[in-house]
Protein backbone atom coordinates (compact mmCIF):
# COMPACT_ATOMS: atom_id res chain seq x y z
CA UNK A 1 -9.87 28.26 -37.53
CA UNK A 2 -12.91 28.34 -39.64
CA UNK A 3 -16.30 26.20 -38.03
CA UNK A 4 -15.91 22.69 -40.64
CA UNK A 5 -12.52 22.77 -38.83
CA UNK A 6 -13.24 22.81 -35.94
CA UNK A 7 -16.25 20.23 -35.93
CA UNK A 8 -13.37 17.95 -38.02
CA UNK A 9 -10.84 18.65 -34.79
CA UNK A 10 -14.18 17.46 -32.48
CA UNK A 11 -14.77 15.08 -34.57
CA UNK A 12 -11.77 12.96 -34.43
CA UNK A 13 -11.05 14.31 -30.33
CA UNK A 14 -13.97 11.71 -30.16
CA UNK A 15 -13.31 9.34 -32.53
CA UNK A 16 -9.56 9.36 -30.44
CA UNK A 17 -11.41 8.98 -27.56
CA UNK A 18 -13.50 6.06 -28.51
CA UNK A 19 -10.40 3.89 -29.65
CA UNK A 20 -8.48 4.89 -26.46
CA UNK A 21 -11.72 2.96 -24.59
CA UNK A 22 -12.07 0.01 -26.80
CA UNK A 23 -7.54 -0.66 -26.37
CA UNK A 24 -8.59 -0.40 -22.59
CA UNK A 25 -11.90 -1.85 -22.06
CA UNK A 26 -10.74 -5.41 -22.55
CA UNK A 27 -9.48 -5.85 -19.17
CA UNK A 28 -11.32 -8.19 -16.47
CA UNK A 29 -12.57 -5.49 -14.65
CA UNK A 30 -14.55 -4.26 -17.70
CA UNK A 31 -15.55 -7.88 -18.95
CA UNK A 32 -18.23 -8.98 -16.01
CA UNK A 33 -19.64 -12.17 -16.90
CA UNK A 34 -17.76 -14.39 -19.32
CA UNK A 35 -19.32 -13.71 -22.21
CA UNK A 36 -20.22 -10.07 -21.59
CA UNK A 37 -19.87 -7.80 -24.35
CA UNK A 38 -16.70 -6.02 -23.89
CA UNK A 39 -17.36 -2.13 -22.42
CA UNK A 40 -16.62 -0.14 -25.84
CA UNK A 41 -19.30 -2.25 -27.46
CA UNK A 42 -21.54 -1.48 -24.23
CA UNK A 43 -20.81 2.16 -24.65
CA UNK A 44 -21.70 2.52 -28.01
CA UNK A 45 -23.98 -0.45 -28.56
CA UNK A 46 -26.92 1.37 -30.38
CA UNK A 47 -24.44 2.44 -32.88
CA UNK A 48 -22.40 -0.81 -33.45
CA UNK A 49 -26.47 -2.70 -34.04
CA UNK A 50 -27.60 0.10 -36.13
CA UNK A 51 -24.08 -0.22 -38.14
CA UNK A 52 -24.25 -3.46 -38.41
CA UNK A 53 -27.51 -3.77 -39.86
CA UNK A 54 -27.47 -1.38 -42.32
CA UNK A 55 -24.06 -3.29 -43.57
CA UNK A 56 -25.45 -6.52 -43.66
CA UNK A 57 -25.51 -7.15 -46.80
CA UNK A 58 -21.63 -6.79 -47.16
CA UNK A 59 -21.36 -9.16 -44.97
CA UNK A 60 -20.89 -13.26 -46.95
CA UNK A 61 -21.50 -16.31 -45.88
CA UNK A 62 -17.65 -17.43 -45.53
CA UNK A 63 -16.93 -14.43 -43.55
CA UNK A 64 -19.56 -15.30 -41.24
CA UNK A 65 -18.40 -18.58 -40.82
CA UNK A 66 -14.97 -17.04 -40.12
CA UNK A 67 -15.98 -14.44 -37.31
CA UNK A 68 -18.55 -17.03 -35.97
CA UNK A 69 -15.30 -19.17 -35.84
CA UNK A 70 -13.27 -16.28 -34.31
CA UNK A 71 -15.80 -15.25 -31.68
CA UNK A 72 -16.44 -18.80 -30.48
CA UNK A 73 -12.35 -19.36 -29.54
CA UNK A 74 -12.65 -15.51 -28.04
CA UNK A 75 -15.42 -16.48 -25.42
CA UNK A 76 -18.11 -13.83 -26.99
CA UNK A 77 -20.16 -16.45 -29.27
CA UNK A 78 -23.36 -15.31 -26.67
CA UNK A 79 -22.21 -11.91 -26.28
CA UNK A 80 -21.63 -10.92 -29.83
CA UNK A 81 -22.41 -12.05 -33.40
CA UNK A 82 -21.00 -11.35 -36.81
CA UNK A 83 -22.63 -7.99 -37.39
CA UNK A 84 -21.56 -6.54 -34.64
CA UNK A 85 -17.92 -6.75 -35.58
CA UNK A 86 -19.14 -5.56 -38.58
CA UNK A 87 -20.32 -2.68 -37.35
CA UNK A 88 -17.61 -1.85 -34.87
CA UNK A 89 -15.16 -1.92 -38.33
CA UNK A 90 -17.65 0.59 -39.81
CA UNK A 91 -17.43 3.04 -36.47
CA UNK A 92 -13.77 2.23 -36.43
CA UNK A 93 -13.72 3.06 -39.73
CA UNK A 94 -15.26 6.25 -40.02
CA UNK A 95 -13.32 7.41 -36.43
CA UNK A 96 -9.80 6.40 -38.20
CA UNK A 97 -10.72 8.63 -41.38
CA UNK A 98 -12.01 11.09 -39.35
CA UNK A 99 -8.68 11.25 -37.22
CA UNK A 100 -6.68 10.99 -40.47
CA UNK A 101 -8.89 14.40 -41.91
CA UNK A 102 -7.78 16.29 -38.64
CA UNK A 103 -4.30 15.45 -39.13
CA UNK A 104 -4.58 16.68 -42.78
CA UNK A 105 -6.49 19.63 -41.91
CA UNK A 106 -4.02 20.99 -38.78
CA UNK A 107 -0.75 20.09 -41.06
CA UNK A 108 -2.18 21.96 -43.76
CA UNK A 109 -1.87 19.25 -46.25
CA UNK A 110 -2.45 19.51 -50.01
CA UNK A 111 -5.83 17.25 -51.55
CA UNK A 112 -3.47 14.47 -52.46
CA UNK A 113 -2.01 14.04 -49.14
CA UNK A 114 -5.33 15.00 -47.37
CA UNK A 115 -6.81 11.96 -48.98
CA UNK A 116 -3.96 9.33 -48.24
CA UNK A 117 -4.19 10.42 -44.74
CA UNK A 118 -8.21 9.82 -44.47
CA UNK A 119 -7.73 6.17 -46.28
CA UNK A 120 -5.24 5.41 -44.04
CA UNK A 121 -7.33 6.41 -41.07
CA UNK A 122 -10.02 4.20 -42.63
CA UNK A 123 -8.55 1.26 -43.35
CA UNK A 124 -6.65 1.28 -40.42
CA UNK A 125 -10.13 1.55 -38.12
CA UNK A 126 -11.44 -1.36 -40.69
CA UNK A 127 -8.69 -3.23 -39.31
CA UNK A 128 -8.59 -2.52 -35.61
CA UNK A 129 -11.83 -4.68 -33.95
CA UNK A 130 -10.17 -8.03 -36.39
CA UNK A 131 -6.65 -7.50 -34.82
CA UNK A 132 -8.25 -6.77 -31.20
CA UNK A 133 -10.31 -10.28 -31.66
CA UNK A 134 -7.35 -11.98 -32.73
CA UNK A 135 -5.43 -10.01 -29.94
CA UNK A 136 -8.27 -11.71 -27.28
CA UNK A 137 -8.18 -15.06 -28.73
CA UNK A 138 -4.15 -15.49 -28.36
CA UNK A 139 -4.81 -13.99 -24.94
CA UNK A 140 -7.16 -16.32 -23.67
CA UNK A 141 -5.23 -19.29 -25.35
CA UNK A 142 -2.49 -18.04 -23.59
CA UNK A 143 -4.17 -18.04 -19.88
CA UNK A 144 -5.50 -21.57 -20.23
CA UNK A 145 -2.42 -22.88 -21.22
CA UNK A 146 -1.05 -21.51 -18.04
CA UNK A 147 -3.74 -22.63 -15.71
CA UNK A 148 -3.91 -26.17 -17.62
CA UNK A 149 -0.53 -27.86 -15.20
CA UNK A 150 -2.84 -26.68 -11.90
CA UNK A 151 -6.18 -27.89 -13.54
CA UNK A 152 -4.01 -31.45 -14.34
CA UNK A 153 -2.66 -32.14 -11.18
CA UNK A 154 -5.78 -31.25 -9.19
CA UNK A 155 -7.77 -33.69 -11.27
CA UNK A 156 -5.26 -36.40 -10.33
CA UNK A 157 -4.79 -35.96 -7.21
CA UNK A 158 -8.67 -36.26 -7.04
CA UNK A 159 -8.84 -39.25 -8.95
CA UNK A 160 -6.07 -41.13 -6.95
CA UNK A 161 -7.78 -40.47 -4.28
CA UNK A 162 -10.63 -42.46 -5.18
CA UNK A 163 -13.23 -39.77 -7.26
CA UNK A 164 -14.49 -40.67 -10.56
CA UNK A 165 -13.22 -38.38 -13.54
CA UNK A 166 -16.64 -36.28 -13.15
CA UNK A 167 -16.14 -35.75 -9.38
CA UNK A 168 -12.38 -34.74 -10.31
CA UNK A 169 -13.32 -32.10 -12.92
CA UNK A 170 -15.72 -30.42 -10.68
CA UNK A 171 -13.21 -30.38 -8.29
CA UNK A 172 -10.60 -29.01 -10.57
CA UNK A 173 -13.25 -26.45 -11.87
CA UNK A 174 -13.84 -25.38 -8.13
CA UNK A 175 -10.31 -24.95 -6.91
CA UNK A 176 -9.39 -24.09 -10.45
CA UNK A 177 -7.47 -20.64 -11.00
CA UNK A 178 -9.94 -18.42 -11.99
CA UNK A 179 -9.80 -17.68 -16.15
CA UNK A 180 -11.41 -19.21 -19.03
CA UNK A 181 -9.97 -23.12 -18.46
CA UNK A 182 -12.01 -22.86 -15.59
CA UNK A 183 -14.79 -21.40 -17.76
CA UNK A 184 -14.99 -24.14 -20.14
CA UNK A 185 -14.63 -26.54 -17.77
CA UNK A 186 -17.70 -25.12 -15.53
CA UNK A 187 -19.90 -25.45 -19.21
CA UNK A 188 -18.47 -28.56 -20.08
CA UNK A 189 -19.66 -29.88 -16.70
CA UNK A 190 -23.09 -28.14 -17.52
CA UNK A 191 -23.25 -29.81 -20.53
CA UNK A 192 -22.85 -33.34 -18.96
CA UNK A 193 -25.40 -32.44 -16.97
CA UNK A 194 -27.69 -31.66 -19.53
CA UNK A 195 -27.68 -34.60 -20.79
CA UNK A 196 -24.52 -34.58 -23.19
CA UNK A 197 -22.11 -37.19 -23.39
CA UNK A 198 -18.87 -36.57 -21.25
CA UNK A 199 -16.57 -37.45 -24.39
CA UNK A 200 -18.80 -34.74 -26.49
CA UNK A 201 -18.60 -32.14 -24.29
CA UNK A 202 -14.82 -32.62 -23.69
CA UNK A 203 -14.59 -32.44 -27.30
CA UNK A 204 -16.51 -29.24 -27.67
CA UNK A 205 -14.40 -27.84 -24.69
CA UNK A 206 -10.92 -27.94 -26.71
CA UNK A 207 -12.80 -26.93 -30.02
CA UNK A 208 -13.79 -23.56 -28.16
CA UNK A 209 -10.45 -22.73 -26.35
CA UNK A 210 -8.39 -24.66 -29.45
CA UNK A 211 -5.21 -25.20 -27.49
CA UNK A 212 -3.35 -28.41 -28.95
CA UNK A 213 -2.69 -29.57 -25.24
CA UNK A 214 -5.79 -29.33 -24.02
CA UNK A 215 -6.90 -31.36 -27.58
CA UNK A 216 -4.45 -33.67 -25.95
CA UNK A 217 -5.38 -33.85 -22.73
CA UNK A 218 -9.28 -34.64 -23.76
CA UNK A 219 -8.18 -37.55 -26.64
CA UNK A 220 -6.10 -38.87 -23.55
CA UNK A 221 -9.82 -39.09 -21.49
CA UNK A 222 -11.84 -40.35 -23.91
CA UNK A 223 -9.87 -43.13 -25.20
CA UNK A 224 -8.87 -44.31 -21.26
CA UNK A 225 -12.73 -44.09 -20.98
CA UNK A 226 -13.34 -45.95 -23.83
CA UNK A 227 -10.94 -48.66 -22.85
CA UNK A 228 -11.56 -48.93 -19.63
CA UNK A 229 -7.88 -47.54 -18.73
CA UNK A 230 -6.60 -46.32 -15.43
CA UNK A 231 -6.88 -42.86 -15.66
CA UNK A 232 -4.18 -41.55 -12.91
CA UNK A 233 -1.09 -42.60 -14.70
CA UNK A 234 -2.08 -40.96 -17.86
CA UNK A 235 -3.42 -37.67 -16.07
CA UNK A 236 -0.06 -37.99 -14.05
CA UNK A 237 1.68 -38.30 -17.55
CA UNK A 238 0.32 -35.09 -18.83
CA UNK A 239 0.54 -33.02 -15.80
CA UNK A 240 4.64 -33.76 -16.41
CA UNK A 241 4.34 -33.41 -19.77
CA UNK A 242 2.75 -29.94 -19.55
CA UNK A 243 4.96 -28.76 -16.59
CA UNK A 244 7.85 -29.63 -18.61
CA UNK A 245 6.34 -27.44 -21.96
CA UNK A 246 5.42 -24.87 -19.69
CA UNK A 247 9.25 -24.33 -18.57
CA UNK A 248 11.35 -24.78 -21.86
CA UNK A 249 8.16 -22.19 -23.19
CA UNK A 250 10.03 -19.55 -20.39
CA UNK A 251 12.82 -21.03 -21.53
CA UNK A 252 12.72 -19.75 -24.72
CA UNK A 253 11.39 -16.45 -23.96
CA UNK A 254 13.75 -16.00 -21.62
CA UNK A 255 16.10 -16.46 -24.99
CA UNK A 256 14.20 -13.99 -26.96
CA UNK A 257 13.91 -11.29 -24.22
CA UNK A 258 17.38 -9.29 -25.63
CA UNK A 259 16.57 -9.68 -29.18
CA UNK A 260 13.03 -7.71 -28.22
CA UNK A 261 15.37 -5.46 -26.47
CA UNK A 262 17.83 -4.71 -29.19
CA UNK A 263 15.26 -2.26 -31.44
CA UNK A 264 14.15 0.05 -28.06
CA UNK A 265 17.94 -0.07 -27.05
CA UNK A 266 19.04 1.12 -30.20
CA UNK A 267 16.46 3.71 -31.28
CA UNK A 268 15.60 5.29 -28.08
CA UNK A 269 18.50 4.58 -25.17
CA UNK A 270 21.35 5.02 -27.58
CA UNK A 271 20.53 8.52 -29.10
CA UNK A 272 20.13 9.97 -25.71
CA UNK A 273 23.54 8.44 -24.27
CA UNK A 274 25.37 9.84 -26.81
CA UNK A 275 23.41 13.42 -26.55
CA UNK A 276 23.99 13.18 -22.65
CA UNK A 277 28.06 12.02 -23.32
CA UNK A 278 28.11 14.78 -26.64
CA UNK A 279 26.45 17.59 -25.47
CA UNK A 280 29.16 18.93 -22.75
CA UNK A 281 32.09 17.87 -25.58
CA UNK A 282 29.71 19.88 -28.21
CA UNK A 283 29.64 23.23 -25.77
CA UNK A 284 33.52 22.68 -24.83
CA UNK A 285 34.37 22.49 -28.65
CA UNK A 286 32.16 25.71 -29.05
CA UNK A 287 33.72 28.25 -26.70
CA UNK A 288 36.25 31.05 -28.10
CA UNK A 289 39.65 29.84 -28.26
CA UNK A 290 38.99 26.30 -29.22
């Protein structure tokens, strides 16, 4: 194996490497703080600045906006900007074409081939930090919709028993499950006491974690608060309401569970029955005097 080789082997050992780390450095463990910077873009943060600043200029207005957008509903608006997802696609980028080149190089491929395989490294790393931000933002969606039924009933219960709806929410962000419901509410409550209205900050609260319950949930407050409504029926209401989602939601993936089942079943469980069942038939068949 000649020495470009072998640095393009190295080369995309590490580029391997690196991707392995950012699918696995998304878990809470590796978050810290809310907002933290996930650990890939920790590890490698000189690179994904320096990236991103040389590729500014690629970088428009509307797909600023959009990313802006993105990393707000992800939880990393403090923690990262625009150009650092721009800069992750560019490392991603030139790992995935490096990783495609190795392949080419150790199958032996022909120029043609050689150069599918590095664009489809490529565009596949351009790809990878937009589906993992879109992978974080269903995730957290997902984990304040399950934590919003708890959150509910604790903030009735406090305000039947006599609290005001700000005592409740701090309440209900104190005993609160711990994941980013609680989060938003703990900044929402910061916000108030900033100085921002309540019906504001609720508002900003569902535009961050935009979950159409939780947009429910806060129109509920606001207009009992602006009419001078009783707020435990209503927050009784949607505590039922969302208990009752939450259940025909298992429901229905309870349903979908053996469709998911049917491709794995098919492709990998089936072949090796019928090796295990065909195999002693196979070596019966194949002795003399059959």
């Amino acid at each position: 194996m000649s020495a470009a080789t072998s640095l393009l082997v190295g080369m995309a050992v590490a580029a391997a490497v690196m991707l392995a780390y950012f699918l696995l450095a998304d878990s809470p463990a590796a978050r810290g703080t809310v907002e933290a910077p996930p650990g890939a873009f920790r590890l490698a943060w000189a690179l994904v600045c320096a990236a991103g600043h040389y590729c500014r200029p690629w970088l428009s207005w509307q797909r600023r906006r959009r990313l802006e957008s993105l990393l707000v509903r992800a939880g990393l608006r403090h923690g990262l900007a625009p150009i650092h997802i721009l800069g992750a696609q560019v490392l991603c980028a030139a790992a995935g074409g490096a990783i495609g080149g190795a392949v080419a190089v150790l199958a032996d491929a022909g120029p043609l081939p050689g150069l599918a395989s590095l664009a489809t490294g490529a565009s596949a790393g351009v790809l990878y930090p937009r589906l993992w931000l879109a992978g974080r933002v269903r995730r957290r969606r997902t984990a304040a919709l399950r934590a919003l039924p708890f959150v509910l009933d604790m903030a009735t219960l406090c305000v039947e028993a006599g609290l005001h709806v700000g005592a409740a929410l701090q309440h209900a962000a104190q005993k609160g499950p711990p994941g980013p419901l609680r989060d938003e509410l703990r900044r929402m409550l910061g916000d108030v006491r900033a100085g921002v209205p309540r019906a504001q900050a609720l508002r900003d609260m569902a535009d961050r974690l935009d979950v159409v319950e939780v947009r429910a949930w806060v129109a509920a407050l606001a207009q009992a608060d602006t009419l001078g409504m009783s707020l435990a029926p209503i927050l009784r209401a949607q505590s039922d309401q969302r208990r009752s989602e939450r259940f025909l939601r298992a429901e229905r993936l309870a349903m979908e569970a053996p469709v998911k089942m049917l491709l794995p079943l098919v492709a990998c469980i089936f072949p090796c029955s019928f090796v295990v069942i065909g195999f002693p038939i196979v070596v019966k068949l194949m002795e003399p005097g059959w």
